[in-house]
Protein backbone atom coordinates (compact mmCIF):
# COMPACT_ATOMS: atom_id res chain seq x y z
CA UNK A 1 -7.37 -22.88 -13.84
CA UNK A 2 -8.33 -20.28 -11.02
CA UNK A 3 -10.09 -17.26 -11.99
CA UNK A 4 -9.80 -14.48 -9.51
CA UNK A 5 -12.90 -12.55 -8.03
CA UNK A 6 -13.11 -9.51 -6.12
CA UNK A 7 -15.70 -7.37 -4.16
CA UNK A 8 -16.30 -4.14 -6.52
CA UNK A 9 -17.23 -1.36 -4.09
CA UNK A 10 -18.66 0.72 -6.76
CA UNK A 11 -21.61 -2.15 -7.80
CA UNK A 12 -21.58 -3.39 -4.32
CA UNK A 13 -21.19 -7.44 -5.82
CA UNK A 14 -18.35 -9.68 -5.86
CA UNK A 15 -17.26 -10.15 -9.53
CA UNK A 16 -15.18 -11.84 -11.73
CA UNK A 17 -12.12 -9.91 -12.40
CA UNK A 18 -11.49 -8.72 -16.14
CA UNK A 19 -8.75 -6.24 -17.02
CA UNK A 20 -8.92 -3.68 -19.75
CA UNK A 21 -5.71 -4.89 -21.02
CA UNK A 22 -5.12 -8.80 -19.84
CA UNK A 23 -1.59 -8.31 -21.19
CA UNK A 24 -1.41 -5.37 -18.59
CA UNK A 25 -3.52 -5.30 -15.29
CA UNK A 26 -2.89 -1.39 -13.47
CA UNK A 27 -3.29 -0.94 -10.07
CA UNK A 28 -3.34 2.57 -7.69
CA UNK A 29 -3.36 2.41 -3.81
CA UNK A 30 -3.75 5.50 -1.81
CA UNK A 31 -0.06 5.54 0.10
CA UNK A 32 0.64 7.62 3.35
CA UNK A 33 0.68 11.26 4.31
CA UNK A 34 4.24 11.65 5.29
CA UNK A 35 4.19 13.40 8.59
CA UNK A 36 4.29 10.52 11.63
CA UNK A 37 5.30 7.13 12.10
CA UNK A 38 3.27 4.93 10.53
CA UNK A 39 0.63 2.89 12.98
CA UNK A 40 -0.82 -0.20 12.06
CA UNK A 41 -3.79 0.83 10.61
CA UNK A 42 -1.40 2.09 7.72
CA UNK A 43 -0.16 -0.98 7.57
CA UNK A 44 -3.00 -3.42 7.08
CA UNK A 45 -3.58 -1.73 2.96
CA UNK A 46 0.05 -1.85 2.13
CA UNK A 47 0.09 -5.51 3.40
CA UNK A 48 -3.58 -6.32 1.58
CA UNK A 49 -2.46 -4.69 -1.54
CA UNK A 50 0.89 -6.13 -1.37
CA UNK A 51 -0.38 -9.46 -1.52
CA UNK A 52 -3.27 -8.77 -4.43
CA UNK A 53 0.02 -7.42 -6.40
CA UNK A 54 1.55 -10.55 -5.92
CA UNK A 55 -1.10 -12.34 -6.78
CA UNK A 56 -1.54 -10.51 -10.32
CA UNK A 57 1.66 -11.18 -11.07
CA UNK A 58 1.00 -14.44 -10.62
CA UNK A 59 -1.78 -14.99 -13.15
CA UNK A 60 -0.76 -12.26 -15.83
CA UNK A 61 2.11 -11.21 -17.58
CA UNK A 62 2.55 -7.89 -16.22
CA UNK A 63 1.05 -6.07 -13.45
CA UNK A 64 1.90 -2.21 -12.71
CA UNK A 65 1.09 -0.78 -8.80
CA UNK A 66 1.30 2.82 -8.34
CA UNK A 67 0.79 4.23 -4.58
CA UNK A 68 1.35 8.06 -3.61
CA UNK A 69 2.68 9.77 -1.60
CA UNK A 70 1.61 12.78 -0.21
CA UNK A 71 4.05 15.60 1.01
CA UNK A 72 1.93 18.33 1.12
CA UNK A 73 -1.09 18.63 3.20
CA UNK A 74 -1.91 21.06 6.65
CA UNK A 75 -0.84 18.50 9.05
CA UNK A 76 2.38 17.79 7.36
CA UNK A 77 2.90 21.96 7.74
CA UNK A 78 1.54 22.10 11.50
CA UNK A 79 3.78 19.06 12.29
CA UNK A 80 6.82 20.68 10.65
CA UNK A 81 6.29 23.96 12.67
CA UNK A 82 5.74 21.87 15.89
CA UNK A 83 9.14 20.20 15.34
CA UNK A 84 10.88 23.43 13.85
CA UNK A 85 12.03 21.88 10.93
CA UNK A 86 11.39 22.30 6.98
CA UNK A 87 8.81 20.73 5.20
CA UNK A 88 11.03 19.17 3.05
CA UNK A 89 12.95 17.37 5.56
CA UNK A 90 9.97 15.80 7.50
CA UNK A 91 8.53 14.34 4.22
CA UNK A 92 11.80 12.94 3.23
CA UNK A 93 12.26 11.06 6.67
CA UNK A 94 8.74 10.19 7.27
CA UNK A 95 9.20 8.44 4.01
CA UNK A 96 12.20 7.02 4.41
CA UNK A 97 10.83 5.33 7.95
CA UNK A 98 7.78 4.44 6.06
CA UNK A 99 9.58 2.37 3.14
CA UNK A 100 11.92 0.57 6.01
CA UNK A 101 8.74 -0.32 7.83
CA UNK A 102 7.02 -1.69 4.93
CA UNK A 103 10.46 -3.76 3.94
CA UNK A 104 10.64 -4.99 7.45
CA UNK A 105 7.16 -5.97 6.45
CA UNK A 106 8.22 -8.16 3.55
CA UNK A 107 6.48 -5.97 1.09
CA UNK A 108 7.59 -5.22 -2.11
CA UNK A 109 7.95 -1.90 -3.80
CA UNK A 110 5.55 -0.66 -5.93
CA UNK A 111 6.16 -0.52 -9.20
CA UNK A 112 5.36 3.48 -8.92
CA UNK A 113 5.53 5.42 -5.79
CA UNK A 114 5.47 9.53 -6.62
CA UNK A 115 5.11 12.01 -4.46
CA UNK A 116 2.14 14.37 -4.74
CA UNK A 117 4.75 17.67 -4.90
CA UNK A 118 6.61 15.98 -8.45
CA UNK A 119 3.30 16.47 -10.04
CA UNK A 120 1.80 20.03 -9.88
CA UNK A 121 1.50 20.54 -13.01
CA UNK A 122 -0.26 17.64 -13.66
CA UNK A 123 -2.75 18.70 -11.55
CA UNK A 124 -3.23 22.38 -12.84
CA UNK A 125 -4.07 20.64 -16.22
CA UNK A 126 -6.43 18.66 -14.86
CA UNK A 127 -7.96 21.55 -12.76
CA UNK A 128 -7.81 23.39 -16.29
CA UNK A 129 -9.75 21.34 -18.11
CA UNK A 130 -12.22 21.11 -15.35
CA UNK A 131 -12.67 24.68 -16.03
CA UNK A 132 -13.00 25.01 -19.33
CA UNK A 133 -15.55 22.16 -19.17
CA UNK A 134 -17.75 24.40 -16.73
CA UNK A 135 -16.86 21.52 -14.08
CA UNK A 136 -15.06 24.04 -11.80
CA UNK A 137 -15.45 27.32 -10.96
CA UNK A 138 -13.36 30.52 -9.04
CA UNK A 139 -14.31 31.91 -5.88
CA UNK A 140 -11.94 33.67 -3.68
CA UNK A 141 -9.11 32.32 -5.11
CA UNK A 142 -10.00 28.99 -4.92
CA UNK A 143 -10.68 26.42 -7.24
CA UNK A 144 -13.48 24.55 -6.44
CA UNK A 145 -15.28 21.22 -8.41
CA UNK A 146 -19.11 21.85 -8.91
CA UNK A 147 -20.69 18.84 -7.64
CA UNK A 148 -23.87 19.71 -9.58
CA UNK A 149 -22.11 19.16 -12.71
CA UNK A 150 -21.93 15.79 -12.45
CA UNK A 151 -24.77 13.30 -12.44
CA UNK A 152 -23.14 10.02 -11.37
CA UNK A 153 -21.64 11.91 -7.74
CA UNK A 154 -22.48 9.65 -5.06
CA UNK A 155 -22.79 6.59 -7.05
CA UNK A 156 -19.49 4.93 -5.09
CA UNK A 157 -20.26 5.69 -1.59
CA UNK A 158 -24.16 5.17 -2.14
CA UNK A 159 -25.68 8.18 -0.29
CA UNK A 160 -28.03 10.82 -0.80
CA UNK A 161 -26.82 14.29 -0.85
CA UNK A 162 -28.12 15.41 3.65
CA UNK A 163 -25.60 11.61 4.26
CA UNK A 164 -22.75 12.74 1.84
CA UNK A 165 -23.13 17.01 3.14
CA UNK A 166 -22.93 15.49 6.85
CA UNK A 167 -20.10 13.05 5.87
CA UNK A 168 -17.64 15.05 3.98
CA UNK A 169 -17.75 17.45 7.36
CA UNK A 170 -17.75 20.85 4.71
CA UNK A 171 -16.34 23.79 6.10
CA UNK A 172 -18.45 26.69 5.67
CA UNK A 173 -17.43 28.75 3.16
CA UNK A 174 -20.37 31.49 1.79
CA UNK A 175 -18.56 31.32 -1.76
CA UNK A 176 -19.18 27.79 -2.74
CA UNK A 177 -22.14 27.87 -4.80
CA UNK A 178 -23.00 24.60 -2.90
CA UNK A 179 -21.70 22.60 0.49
CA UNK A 180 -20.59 19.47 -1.01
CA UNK A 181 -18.27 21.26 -3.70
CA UNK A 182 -14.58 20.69 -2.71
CA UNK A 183 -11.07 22.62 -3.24
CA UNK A 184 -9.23 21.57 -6.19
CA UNK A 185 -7.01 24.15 -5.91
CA UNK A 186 -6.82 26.80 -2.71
CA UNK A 187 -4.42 29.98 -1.84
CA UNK A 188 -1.60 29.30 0.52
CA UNK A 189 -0.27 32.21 3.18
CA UNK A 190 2.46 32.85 5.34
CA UNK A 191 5.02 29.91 5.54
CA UNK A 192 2.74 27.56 4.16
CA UNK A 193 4.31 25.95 0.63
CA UNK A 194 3.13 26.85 -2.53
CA UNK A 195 3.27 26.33 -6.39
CA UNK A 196 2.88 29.47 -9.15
CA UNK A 197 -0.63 28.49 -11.42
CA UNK A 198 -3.32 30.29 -13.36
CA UNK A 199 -5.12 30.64 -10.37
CA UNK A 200 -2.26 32.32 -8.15
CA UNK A 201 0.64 31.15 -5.30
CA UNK A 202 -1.33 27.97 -3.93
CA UNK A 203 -1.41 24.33 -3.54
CA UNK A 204 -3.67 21.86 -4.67
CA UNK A 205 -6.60 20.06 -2.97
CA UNK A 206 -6.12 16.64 -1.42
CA UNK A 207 -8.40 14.73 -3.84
CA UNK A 208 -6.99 16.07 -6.94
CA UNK A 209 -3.58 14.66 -6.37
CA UNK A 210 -4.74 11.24 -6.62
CA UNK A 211 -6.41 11.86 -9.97
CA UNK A 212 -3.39 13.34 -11.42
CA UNK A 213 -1.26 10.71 -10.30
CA UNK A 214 -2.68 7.64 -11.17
CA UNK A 215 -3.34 9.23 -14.45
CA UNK A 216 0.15 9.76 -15.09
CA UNK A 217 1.23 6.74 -14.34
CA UNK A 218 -1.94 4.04 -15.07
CA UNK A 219 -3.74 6.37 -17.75
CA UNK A 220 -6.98 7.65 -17.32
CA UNK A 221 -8.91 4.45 -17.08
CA UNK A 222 -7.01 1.47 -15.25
CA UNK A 223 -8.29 -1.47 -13.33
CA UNK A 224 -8.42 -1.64 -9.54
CA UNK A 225 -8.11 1.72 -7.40
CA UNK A 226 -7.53 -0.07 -3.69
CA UNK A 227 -8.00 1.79 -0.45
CA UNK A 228 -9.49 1.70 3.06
CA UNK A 229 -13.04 2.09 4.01
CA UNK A 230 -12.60 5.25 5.09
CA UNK A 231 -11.62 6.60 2.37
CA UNK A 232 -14.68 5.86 -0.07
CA UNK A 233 -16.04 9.12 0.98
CA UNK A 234 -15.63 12.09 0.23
CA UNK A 235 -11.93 11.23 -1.22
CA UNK A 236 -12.31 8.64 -3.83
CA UNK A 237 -15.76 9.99 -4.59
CA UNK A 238 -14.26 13.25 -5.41
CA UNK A 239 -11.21 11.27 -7.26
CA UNK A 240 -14.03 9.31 -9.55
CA UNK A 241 -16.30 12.74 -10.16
CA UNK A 242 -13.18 14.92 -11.17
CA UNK A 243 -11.63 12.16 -12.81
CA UNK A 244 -14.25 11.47 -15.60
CA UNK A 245 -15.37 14.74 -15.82
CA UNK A 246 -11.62 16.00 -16.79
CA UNK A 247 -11.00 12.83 -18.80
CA UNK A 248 -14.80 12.54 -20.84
CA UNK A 249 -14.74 8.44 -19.81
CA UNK A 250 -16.91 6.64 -18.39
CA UNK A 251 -15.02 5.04 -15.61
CA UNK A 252 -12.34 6.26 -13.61
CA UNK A 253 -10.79 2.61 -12.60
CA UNK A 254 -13.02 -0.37 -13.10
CA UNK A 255 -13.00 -2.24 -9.90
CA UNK A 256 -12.97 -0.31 -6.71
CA UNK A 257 -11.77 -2.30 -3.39
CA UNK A 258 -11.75 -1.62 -0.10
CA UNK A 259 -9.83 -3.19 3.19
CA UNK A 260 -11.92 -2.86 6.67
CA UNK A 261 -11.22 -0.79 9.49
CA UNK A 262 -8.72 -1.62 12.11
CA UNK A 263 -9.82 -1.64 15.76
CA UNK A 264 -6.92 -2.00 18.89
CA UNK A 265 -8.96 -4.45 21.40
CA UNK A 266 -12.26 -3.51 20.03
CA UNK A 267 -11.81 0.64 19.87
CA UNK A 268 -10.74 2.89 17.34
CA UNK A 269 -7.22 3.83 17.48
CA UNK A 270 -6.84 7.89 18.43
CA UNK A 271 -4.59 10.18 20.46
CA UNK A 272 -7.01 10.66 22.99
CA UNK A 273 -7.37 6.95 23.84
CA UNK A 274 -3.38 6.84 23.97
CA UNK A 275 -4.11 3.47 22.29
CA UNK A 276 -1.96 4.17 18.36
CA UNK A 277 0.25 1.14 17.96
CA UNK A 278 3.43 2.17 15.56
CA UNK A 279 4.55 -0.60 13.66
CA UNK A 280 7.93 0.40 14.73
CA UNK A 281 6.19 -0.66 18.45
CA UNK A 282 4.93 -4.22 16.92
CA UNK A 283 8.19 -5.10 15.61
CA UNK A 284 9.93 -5.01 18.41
CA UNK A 285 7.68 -7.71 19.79
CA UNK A 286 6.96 -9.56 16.88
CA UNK A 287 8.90 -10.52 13.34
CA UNK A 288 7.39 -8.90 10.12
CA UNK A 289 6.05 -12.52 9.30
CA UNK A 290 4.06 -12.62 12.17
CA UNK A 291 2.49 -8.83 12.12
CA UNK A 292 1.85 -9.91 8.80
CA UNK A 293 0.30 -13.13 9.16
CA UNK A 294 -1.46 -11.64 11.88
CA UNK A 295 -3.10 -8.84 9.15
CA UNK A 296 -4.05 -11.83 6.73
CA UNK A 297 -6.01 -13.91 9.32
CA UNK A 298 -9.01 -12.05 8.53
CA UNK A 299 -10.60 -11.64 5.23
CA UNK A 300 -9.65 -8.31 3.87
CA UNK A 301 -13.06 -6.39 4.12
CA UNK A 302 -13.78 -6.95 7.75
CA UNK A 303 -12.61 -5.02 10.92
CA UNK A 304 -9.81 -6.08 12.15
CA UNK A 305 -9.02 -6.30 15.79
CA UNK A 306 -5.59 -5.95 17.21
CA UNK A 307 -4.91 -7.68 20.49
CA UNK A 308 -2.15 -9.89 22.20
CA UNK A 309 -4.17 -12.68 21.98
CA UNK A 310 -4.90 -12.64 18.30
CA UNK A 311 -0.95 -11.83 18.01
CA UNK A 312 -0.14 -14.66 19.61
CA UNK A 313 -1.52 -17.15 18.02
CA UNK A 314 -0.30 -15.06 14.83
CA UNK A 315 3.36 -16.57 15.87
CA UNK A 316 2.39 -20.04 17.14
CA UNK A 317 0.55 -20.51 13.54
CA UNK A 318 3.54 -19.31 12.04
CA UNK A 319 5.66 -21.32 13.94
CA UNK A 320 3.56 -23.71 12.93
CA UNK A 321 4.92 -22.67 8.95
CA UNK A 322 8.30 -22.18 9.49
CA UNK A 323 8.91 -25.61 11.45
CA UNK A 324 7.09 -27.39 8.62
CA UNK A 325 9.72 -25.91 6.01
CA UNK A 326 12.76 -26.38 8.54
CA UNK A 327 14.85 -27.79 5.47
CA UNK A 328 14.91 -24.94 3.53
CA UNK A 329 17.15 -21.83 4.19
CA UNK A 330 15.07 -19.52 1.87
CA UNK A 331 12.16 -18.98 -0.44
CA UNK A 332 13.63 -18.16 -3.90
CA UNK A 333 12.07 -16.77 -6.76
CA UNK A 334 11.61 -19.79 -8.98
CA UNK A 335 8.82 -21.34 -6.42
CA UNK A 336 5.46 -21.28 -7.93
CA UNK A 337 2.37 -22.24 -6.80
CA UNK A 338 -0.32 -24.08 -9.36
CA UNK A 339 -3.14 -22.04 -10.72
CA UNK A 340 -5.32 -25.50 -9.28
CA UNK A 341 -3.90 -25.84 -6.05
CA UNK A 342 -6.56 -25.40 -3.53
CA UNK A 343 -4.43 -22.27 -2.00
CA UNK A 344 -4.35 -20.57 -4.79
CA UNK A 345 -8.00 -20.84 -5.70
CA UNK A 346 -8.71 -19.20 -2.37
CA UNK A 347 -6.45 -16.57 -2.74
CA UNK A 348 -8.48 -16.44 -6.44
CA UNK A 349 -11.71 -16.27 -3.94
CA UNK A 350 -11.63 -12.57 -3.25
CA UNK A 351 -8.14 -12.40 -1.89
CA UNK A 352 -9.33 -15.07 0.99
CA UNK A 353 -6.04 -14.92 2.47
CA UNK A 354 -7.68 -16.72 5.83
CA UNK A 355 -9.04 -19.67 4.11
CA UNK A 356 -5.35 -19.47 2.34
CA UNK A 357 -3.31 -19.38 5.74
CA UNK A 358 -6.14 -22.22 7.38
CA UNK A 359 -5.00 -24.49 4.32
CA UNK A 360 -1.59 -23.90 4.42
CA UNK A 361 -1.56 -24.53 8.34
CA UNK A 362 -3.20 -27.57 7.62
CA UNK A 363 -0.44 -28.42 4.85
CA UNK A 364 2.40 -27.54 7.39
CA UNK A 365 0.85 -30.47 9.99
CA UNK A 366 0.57 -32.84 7.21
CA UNK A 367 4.20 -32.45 6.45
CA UNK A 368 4.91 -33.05 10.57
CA UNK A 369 2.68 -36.24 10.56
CA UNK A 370 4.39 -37.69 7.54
CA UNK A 371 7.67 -38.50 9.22
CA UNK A 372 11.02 -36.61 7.85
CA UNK A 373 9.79 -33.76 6.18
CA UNK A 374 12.76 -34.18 3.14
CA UNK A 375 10.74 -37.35 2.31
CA UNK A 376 7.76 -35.38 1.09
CA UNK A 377 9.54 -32.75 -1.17
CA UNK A 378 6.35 -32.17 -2.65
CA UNK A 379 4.30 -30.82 0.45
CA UNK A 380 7.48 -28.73 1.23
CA UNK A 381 7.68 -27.14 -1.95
CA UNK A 382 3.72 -26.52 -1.99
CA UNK A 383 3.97 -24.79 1.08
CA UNK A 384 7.27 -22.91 0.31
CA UNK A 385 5.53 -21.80 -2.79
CA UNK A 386 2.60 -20.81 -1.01
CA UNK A 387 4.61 -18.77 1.70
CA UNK A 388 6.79 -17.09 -1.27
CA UNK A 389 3.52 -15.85 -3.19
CA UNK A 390 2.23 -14.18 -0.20
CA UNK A 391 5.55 -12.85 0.82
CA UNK A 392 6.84 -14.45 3.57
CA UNK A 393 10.03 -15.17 4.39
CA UNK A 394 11.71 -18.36 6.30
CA UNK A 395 13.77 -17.41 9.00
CA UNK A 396 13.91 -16.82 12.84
CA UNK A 397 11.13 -15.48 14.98
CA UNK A 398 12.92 -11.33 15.19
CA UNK A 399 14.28 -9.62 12.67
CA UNK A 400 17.74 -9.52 12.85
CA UNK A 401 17.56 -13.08 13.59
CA UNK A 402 18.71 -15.50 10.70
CA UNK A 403 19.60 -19.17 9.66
CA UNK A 404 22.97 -19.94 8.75
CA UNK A 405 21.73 -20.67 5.34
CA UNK A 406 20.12 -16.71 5.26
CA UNK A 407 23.43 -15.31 6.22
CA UNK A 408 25.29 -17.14 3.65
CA UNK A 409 22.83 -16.42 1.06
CA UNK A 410 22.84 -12.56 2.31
CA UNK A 411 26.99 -12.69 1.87
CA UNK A 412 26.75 -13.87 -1.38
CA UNK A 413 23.98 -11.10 -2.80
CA UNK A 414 25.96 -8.42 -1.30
CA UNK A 415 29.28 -9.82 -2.84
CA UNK A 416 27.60 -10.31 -6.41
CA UNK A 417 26.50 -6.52 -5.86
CA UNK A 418 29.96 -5.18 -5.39
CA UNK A 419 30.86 -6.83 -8.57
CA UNK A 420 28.51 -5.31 -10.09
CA UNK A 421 28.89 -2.17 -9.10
CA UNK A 422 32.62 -2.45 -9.72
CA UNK A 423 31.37 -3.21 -13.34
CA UNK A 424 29.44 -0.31 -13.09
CA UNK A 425 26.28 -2.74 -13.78
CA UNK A 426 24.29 -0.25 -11.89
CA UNK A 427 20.90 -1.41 -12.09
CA UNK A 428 22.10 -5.26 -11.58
CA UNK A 429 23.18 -3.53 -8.39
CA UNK A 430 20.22 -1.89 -7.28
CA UNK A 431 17.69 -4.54 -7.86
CA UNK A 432 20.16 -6.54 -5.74
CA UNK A 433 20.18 -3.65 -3.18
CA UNK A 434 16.18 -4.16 -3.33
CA UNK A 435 15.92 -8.07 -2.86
CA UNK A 436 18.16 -7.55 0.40
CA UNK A 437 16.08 -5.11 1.73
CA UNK A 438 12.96 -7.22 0.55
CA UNK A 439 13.69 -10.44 1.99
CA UNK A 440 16.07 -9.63 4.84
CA UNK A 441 15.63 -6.13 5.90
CA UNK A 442 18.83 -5.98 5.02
CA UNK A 443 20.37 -2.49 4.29
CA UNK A 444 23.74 -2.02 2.20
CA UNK A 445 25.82 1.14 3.01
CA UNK A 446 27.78 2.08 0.28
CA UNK A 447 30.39 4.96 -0.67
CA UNK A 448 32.36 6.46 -3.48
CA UNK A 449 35.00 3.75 -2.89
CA UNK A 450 32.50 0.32 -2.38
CA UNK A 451 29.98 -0.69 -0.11
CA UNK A 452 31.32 -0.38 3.34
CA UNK A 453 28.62 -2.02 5.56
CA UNK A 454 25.30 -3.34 6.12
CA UNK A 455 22.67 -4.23 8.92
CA UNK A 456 19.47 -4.75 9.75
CA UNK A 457 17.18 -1.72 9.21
CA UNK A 458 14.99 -1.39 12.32
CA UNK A 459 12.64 2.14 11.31
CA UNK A 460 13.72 5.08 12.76
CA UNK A 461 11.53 6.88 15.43
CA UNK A 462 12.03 11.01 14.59
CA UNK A 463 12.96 12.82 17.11
């Protein structure tokens, strides 16, 4: 039976996975600050972490996934005063286009997604007991972590104190009692948004909302926190340090994991270089199978480089899939793949979704040498299976596009929701709502007298 591995950032080895609770495995993702379309780069954890969710749920018996969301940071408040509109309302349709993007993606929904501004006072009593555990101190009405106070800081990100003072880029402030100490808590002015706390009007620190979050929701000590590179310092170092020292545990999550950087043809994506590629941008090109297959062709921790070439033979190897399983309209729930099939046990192999895609490409051009594909049930089911456990979906090469078989199966979820809803089954009829938008982008428009419409959700660009 496979046995999954993963690479632990925090003891730098590949290890056998073991959950606190095997009847339980919890899982936290860092999620997006809501305040511009999302780019690609945002898209390569959701689609990593996606899968490893998948793929917990395929070897245990139940698997929680919490990811954040944070609506409330400076650039969501300079962005809002730059457009002239609340707050409130660019969070809520930054978020919006971010959900549609990552359906369009084929992702599914984690099983937790709260937003950083639900959960102030979870923070406060964090940043409370910080205090009164002399791990935090006042100054200037902020609230800041002492970094001193706790022996293990550093141990994630491996660097001595002159790497992690030149990394965390401190701002100079005279009243921290050292540079590396960082804002738990700090004093908001003017039009910027605020909370009431012990400490005055204010809002919390970045790090600290991840703490309080994924405590809420995965307790104090859960399995995998997931995340990209550049994130391992100074924000999930902070997240461990305040994290243990609040809770008095040892660990703050047990298996740390990290996806690679993303490059666009070999540079860094920025403003300045004009070169940030929205997945809004990349869909219109290419279907979410491809963008996705496209993110899984290289092992998780590497760089990943994103150019027309590599794209393209994204969709010709996913052509490759798709013509392979021409004589089925749809992946459906009850496919499974075996815990010994040799694509599973390299998913098992640190979430080796390359080797995975390599084998199943190899599987698809069996299935094309063996004559009529519906002779050889078998391959198509292994490779249906396969494709279903990493989230793909059969169809045409655009969304929007789909099979005969699709639309028929698409009329008949949307009819078995307006029963339900007309039997006032409500959560029949939004977990029906939820498979359309997971497999077919599809979104329902309903009103107080029945659903009146649906279509294809392409995201949104705000204007």
């Amino acid at each position: 039976m496979s046995k999954l591995t993963i690479r632990n950032t925090l003891s730098n080895k590949t290890e056998a996975f073991a959950p606190i609770d095997p009847g339980h495995v919890r899982m936290y993702v860092c999620g997006p600050t809501v305040y511009d379309l999302p780019h690609v780069g945002n898209a390569r954890p959701a689609v990593v972490f996606d899968v490893l969710f998948r793929l917990l749920r395929h070897l245990y018996p139940k698997v929680t996934y919490a990811r954040n969301i944070t609506d409330i940071d400076d650039k969501i408040n300079n962005r809002a005063r730059e457009m002239g509109v609340s707050i409130r309302r660019l969070t809520d349709e930054t978020l919006k286009n971010y959900q549609n993007t990552m359906a369009c993606l084929g992702l599914l929904p984690p099983t937790h997604e709260p937003r950083a501004t639900d959960h102030i006072p979870d923070m406060t009593d964090i940043i409370q007991k910080l205090i009164e555990k002399d791990h935090a101190y006042l100054a200037e009405n902020h609230v800041l972590f002492r970094v001193s106070s706790d022996p293990l800081y550093g141990k994630l990100s491996n660097r001595n104190t002159d790497e992690m003072i030149a990394g965390a880029r401190v701002e100079v402030a005279p009243f921290k009692e050292s540079p590396l100490d960082f804002v738990l808590w700090k004093p908001s002015v003017g039009d910027d948004p605020g909370f009431d706390s012990p400490w005055g009007y204010g809002r919390p620190g970045w790090h600290i909302e991840c703490s309080a979050m994924s405590a809420k929701y995965l307790s104090d000590a859960f399995d995998i926190h997931g995340g990209g590179q550049d994130l391992i310092f100074p924000h999930h170092e902070n997240e461990i340090a305040q994290s243990r020292c609040a809770s008095g545990k040892s660990c703050m999550a047990k298996y740390w994991v990290h996806n690679g950087m993303l490059l666009v043809d070999g540079k860094k994506m920025s403003k300045s270089l004009g070169n940030i590629v929205t997945v809004s941008s990349a869909l219109k090109k290419y279907s979410g199978n491809v963008l996705k297959y496209f993110i899984l062709s290289t092992h998780y921790s590497k760089t990943l480089d994103w150019t027309d070439s590599g794209l393209a033979q994204a969709q010709a190897a996913f052509d490759r899939l798709t013509n392979a399983a021409d004589g089925l309209d749809s992946l459906h729930d009850d496919q499974e793949l075996d815990h010994n099939d040799p694509i599973m046990l390299a998913l098992c192999e640190d979430l080796n979704t390359s080797k995975a895609l390599m084998l199943m490409v190899g599987l698809a051009k069996q299935i094309g040498q063996s004559g009529d594909p519906k002779e050889n049930p078998g391959l198509i089911q292994r490779l249906s299976a396969a494709m279903h456990l990493l989230g793909f979906t059969i169809g045409a090469k655009r969304a929007g596009q789909v099979t005969e078989g699709q639309l028929k199966e698409i009329n008949g979820l949307i009819s078995e929701r307006i029963k339900a809803r007309a039997q006032k089954q409500f959560q029949k009829s939004d977990e029906l709502r939820d498979v359309l938008k997971e497999r077919f982008c599809v979104t329902v428009k309903d009103n107080p007298n029945g659903t009146t419409s649906w279509s294809f959700e392409y995201p949104p660009f705000l204007e």
